[in-house]
Structure formats: C-alpha cells, structure tokens
N, C-alpha and C. Protein backbone atom coordinates (compact mmCIF):
# COMPACT_ATOMS: atom_id res chain seq x y z
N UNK A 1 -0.65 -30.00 -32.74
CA UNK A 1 -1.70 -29.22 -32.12
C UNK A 1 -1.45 -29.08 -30.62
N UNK A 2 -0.99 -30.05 -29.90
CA UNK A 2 -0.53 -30.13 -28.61
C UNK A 2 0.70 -29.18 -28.33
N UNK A 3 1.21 -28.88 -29.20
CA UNK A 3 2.38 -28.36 -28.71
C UNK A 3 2.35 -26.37 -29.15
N UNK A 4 1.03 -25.86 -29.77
CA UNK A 4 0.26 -24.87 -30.14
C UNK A 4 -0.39 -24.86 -28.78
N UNK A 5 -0.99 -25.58 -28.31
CA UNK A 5 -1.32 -25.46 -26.76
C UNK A 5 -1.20 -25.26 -25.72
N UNK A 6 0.21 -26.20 -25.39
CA UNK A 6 0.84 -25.80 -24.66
C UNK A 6 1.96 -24.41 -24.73
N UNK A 7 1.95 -23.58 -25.85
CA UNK A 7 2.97 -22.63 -26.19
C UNK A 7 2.01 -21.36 -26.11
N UNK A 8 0.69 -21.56 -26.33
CA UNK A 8 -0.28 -20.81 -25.38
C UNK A 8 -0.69 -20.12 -23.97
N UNK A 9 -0.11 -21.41 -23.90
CA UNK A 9 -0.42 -21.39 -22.12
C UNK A 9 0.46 -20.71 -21.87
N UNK A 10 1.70 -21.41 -22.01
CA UNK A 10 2.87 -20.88 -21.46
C UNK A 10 2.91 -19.08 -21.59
N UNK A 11 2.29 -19.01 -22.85
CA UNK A 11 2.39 -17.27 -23.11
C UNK A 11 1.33 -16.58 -22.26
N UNK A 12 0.38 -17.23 -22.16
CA UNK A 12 -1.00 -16.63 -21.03
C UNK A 12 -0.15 -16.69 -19.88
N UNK A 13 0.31 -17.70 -19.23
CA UNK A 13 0.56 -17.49 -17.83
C UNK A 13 1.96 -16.47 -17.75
N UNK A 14 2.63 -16.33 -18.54
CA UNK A 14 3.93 -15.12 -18.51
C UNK A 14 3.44 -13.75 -18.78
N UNK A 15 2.13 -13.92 -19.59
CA UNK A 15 1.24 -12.46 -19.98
C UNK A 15 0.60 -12.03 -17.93
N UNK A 16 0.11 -12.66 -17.85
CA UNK A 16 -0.23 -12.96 -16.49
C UNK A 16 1.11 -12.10 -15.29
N UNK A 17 1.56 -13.15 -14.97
CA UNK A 17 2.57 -12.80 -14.58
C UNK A 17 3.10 -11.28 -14.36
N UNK A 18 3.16 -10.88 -15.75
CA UNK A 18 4.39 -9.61 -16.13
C UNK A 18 3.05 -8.41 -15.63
N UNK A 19 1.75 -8.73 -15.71
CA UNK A 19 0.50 -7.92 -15.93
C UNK A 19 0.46 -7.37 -14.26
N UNK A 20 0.70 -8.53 -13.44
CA UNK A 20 0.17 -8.75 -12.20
C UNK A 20 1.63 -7.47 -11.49
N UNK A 21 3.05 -8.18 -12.02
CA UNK A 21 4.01 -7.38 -11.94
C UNK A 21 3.75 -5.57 -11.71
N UNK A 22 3.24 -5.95 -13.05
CA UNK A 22 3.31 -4.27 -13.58
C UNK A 22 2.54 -3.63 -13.06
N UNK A 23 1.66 -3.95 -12.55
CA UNK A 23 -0.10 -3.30 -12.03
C UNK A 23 0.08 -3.24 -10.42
N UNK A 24 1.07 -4.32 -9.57
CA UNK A 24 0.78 -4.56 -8.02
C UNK A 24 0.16 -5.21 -7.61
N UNK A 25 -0.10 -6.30 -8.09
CA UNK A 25 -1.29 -7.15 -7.15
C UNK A 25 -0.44 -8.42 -6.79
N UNK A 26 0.95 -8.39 -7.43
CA UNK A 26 1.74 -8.94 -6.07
C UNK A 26 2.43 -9.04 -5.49
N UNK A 27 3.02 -9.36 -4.62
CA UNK A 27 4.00 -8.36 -3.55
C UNK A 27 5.33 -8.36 -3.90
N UNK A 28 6.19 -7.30 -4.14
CA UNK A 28 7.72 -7.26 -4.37
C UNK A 28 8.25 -7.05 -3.08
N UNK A 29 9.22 -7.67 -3.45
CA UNK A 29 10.41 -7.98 -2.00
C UNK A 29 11.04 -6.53 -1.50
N UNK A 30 10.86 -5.32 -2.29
CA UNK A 30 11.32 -4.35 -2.06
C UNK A 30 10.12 -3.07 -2.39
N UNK A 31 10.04 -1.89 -1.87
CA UNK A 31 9.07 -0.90 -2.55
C UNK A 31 10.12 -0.58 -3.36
N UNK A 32 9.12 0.37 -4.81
CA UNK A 32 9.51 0.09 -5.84
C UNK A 32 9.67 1.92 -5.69
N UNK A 33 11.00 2.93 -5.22
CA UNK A 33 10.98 4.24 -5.59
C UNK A 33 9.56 5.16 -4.49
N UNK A 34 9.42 4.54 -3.50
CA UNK A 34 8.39 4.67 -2.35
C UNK A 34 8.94 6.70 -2.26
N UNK A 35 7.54 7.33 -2.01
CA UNK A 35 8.06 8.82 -2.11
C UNK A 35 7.31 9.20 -0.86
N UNK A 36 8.07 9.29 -0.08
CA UNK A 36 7.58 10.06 1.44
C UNK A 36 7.54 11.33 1.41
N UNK A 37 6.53 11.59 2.06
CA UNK A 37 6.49 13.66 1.88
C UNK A 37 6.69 13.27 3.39
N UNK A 38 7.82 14.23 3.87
CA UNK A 38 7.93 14.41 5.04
C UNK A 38 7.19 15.75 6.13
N UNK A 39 6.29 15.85 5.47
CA UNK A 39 5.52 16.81 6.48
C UNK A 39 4.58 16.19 7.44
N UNK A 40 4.51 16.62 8.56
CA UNK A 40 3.95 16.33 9.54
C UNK A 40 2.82 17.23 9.75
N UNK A 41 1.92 17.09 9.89
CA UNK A 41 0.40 17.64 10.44
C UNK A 41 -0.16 17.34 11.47
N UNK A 42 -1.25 18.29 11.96
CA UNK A 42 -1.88 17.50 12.89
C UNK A 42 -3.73 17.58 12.14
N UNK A 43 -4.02 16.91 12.33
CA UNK A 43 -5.64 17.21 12.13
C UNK A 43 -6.25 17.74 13.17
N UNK A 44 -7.93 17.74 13.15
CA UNK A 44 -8.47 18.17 14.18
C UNK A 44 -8.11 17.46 15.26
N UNK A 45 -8.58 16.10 15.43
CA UNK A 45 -8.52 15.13 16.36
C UNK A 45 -6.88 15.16 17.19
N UNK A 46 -6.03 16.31 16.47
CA UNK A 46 -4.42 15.80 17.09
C UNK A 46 -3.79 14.47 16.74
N UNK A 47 -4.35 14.19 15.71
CA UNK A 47 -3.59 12.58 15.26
C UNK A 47 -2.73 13.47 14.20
N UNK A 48 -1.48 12.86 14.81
CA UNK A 48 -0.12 13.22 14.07
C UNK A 48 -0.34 12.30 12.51
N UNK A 49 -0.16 12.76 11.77
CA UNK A 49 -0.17 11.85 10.29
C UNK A 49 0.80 12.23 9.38
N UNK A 50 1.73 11.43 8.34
CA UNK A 50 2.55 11.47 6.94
C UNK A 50 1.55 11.36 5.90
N UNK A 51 1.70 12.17 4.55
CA UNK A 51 1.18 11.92 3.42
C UNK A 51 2.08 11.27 2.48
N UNK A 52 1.46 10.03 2.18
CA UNK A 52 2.52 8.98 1.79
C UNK A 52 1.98 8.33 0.32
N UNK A 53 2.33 8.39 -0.85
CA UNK A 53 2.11 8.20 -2.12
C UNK A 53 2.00 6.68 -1.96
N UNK A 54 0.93 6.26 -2.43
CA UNK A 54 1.14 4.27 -2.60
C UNK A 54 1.46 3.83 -3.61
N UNK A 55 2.80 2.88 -4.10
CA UNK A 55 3.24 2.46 -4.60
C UNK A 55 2.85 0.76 -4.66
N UNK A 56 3.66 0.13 -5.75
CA UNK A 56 2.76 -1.40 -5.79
C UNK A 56 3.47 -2.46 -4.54
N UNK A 57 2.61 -2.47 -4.13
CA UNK A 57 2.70 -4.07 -3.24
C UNK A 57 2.40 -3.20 -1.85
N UNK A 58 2.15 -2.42 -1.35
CA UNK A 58 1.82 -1.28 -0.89
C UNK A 58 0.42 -1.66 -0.11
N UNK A 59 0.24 -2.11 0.83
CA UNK A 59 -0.68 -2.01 2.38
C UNK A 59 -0.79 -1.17 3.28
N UNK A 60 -1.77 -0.99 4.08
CA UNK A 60 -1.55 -0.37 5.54
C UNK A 60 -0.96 -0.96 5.69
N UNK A 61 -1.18 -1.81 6.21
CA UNK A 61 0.07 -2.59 7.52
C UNK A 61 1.56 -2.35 7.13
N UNK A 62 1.68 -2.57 5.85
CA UNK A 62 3.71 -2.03 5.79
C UNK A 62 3.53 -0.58 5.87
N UNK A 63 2.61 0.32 4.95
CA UNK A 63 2.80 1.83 5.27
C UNK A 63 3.43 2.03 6.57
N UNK A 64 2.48 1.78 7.46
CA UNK A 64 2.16 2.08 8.82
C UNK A 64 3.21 1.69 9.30
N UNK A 65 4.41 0.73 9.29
CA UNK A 65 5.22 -0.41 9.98
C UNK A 65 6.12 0.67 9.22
N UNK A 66 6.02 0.65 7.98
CA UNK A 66 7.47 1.53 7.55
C UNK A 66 7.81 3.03 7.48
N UNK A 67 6.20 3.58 8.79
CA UNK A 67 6.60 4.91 9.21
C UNK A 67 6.64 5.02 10.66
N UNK A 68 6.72 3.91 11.32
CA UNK A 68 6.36 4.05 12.72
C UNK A 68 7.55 3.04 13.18
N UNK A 69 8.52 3.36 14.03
CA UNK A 69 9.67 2.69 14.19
C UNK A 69 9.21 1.50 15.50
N UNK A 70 8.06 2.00 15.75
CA UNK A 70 7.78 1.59 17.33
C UNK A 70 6.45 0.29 16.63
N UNK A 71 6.25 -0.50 17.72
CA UNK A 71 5.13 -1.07 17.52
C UNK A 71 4.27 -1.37 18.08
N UNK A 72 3.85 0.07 19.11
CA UNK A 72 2.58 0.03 20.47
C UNK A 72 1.29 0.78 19.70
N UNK A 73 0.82 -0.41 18.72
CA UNK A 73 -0.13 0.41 17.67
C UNK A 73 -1.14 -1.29 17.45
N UNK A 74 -2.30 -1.39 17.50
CA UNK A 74 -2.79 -2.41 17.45
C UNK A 74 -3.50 -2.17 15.20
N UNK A 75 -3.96 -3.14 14.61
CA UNK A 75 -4.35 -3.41 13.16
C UNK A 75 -5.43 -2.82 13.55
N UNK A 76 -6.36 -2.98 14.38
CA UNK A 76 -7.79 -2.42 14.88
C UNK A 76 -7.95 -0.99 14.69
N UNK A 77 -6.93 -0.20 15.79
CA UNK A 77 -6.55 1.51 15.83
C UNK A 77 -6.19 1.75 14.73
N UNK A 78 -4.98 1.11 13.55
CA UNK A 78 -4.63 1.51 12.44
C UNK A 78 -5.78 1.70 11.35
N UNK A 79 -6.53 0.76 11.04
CA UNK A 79 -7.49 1.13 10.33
C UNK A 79 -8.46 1.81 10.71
N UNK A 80 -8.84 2.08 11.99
CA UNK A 80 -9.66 3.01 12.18
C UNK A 80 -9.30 4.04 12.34
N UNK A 81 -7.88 4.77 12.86
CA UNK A 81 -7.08 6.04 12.44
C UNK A 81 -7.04 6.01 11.00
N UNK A 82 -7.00 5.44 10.12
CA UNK A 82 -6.79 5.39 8.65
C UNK A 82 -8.21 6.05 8.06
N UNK A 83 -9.04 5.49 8.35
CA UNK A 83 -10.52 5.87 8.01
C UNK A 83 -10.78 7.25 8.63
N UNK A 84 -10.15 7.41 9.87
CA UNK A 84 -11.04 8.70 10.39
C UNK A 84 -10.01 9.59 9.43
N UNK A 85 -8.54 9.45 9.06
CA UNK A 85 -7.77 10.97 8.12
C UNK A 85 -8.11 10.84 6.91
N UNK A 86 -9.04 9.70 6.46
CA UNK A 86 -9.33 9.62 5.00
C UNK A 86 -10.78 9.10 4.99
N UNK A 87 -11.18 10.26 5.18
CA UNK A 87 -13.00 9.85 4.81
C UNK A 87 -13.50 9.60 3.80
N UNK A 88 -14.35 8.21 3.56
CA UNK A 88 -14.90 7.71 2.69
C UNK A 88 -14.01 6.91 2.19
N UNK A 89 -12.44 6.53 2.48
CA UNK A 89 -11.38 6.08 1.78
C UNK A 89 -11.47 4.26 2.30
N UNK A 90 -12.06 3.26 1.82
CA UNK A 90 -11.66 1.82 2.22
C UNK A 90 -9.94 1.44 2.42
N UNK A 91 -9.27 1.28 3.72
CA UNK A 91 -7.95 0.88 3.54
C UNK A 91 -7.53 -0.68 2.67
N UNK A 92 -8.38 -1.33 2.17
CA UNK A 92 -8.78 -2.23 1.27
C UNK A 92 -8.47 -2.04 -0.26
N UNK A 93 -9.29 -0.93 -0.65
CA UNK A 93 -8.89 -0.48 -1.87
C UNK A 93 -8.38 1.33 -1.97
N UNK A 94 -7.31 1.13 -1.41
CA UNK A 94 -6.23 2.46 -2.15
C UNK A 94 -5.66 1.67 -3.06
N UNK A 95 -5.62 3.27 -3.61
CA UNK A 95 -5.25 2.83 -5.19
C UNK A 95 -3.73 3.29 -5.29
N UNK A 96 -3.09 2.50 -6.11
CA UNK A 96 -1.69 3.19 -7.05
C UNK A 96 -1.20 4.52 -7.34
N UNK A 97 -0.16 4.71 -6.92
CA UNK A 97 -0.20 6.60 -7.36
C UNK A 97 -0.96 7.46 -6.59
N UNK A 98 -1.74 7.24 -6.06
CA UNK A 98 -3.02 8.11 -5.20
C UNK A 98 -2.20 8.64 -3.68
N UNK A 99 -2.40 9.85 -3.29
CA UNK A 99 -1.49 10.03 -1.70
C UNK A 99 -2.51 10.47 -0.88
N UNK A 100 -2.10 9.46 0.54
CA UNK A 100 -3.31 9.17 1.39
C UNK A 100 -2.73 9.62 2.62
N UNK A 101 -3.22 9.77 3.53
CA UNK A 101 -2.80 10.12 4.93
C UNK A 101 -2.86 9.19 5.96
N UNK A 102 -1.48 8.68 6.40
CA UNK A 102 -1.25 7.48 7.20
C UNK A 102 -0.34 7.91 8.66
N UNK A 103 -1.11 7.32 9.50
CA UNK A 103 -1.31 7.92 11.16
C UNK A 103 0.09 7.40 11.54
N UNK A 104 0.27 8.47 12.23
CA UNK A 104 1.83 7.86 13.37
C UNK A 104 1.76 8.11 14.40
N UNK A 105 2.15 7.38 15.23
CA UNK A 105 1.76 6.80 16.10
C UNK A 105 3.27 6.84 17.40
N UNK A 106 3.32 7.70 18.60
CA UNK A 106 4.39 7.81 19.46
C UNK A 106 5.06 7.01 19.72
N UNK A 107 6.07 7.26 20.06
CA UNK A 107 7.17 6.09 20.88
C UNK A 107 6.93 5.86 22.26
C-alpha cells in the first residue's frame, strides 16, 4: 500500500510539473519562439511603443529589458507607461498568446 502511495505522488508531482511547464507559470531559461512585431508607433502621449505577443515565462520587466537596450527607465515609469498604452490591462495578469503594447524607452 505504501509503495501505491508513494507512486502517486511521484505521478502528481511530475503531472504538476509538466502542467506548470506547459501553461508558464514557471520561468524557462530561454523565451520559447518570442514574436516581435517590429512596428513602431507613437500614441497620443508620443510614447514610442512595440507590440509584442507574450509568451510563457514572459514579464514586464524582461519584455521591457528585452526591447530596450538601454537602462535609464525606472519599474515605477514602466508600469505606469504600461497601463497608460493598455487601458484597463493589469501588468500582473497578461495573459499567454495575447499582444500588448510595451513602451520604449530612448537611449
């Protein structure tokens, strides 16, 4: 019976695992096929922005870091440039697959 138990577990926590994998909720060492639209816009405000597809393991903070070569950009301005090109959008919960508009920021 102990060993039905433990061969349980073992299958829950690899079900786990492969689930967490497959879905993004945890971070891969690499983006996984990341699809940059390279158009540049401006909005009203003149904030230069990329429309950038989110892929898994996928944050502001790397978006932002892996479109902006420079780093005279504070986490504060980023999410609040993030919020003002995506209204109503929490930078918290973007979703998978979904393409959002992420601010860039001068050299």
């Amino acid at each position: 019976m102990k060993r039905f138990i433990r061969v349980c577990v073992i299958m829950l926590i690899l079900y786990v695992v492969a689930y967490d994998l497959k879905i993004g909720t945890l971070p891969q060492s690499s983006p996984a096929n990341a699809e940059i639209h390279t158009e540049k816009k401006q909005d009203k405000n003149k904030q230069n922005f990329k429309t950038y597809e989110v892929t898994p393991g996928d944050t502001l903070i790397s978006v932002v870091e892996e479109l902006n070569s420079n780093k005279n950009y504070s986490i504060v301005s980023m999410i609040k440039d993030f919020k003002s090109l995506n209204p109503g959008v929490n930078p918290e919960n973007i979703q998978l697959g979904k393409s959002y508009k992420f601010p860039l920021y001068p050299k």
